[in-house]
C-alpha atoms as a PDB file:
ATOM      1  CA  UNK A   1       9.386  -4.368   4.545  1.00  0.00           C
ATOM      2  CA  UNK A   2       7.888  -1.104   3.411  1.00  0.00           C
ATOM      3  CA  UNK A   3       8.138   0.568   0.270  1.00  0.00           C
ATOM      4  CA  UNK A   4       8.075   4.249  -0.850  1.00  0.00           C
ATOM      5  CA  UNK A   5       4.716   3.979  -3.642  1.00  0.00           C
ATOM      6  CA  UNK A   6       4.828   7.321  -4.350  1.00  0.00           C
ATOM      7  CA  UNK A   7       8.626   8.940  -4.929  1.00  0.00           C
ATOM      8  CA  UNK A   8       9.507  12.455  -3.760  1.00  0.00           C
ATOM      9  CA  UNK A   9       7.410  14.407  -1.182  1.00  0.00           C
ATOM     10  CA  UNK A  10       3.895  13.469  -2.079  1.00  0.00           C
ATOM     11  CA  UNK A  11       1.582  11.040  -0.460  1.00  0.00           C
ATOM     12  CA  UNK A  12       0.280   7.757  -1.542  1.00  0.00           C
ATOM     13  CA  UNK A  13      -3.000   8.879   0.367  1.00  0.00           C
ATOM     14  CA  UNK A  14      -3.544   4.799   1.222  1.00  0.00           C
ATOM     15  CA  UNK A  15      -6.950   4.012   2.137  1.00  0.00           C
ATOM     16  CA  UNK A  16      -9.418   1.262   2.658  1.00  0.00           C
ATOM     17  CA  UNK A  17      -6.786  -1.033   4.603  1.00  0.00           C
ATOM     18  CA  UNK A  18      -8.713  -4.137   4.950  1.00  0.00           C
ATOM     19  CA  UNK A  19      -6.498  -6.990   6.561  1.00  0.00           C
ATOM     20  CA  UNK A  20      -7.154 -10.932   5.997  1.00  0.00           C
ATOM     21  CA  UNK A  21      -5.285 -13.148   7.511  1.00  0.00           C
ATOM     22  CA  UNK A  22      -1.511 -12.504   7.651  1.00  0.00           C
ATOM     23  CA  UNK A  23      -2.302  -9.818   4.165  1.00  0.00           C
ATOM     24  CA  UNK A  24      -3.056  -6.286   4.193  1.00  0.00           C
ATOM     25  CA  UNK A  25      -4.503  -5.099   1.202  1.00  0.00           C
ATOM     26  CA  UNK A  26      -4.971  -1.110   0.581  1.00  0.00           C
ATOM     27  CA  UNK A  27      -5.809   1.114  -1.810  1.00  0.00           C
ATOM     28  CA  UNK A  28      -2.758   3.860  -2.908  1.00  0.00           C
ATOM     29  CA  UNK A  29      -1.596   6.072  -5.633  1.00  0.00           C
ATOM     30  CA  UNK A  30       1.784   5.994  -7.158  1.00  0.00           C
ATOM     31  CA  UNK A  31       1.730   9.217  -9.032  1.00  0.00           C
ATOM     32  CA  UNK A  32       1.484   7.969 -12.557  1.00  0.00           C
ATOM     33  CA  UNK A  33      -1.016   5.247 -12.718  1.00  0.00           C
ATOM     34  CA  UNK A  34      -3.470   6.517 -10.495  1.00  0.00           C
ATOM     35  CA  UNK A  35      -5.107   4.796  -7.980  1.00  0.00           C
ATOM     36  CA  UNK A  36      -4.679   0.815  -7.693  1.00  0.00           C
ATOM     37  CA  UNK A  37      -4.556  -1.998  -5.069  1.00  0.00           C
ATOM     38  CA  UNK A  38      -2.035  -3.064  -3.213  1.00  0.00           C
ATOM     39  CA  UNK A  39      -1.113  -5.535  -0.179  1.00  0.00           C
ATOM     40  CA  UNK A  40       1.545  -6.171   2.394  1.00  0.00           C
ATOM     41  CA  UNK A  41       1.877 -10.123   3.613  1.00  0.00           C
ATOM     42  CA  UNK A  42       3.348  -9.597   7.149  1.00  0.00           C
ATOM     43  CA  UNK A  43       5.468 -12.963   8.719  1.00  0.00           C
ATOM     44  CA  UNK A  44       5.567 -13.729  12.007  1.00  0.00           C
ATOM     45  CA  UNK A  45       8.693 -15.028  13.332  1.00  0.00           C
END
């Protein structure tokens, strides 16, 4: 699944993606509360 962090035509500028295990975790801004961490938990199927 992938989600828009930062609405309208500006970039999230992600950074730092560090995967572990099945997670990615990154580093993103969503426009109003600056920068912050996030992650992503992929499934296999």
């Amino acid at each position: 699944m992938v989600k828009d962090i930062y609405n309208g035509t500006s970039s999230s500028s992600p950074h730092d993606l560090t995967a572990v295990g099945n997670t990615l975790y990154f580093v993103a801004s969503d426009g109003a509360n600056g920068y912050e961490l996030y992650s992503n938990m992929s499934v296999s199927t």
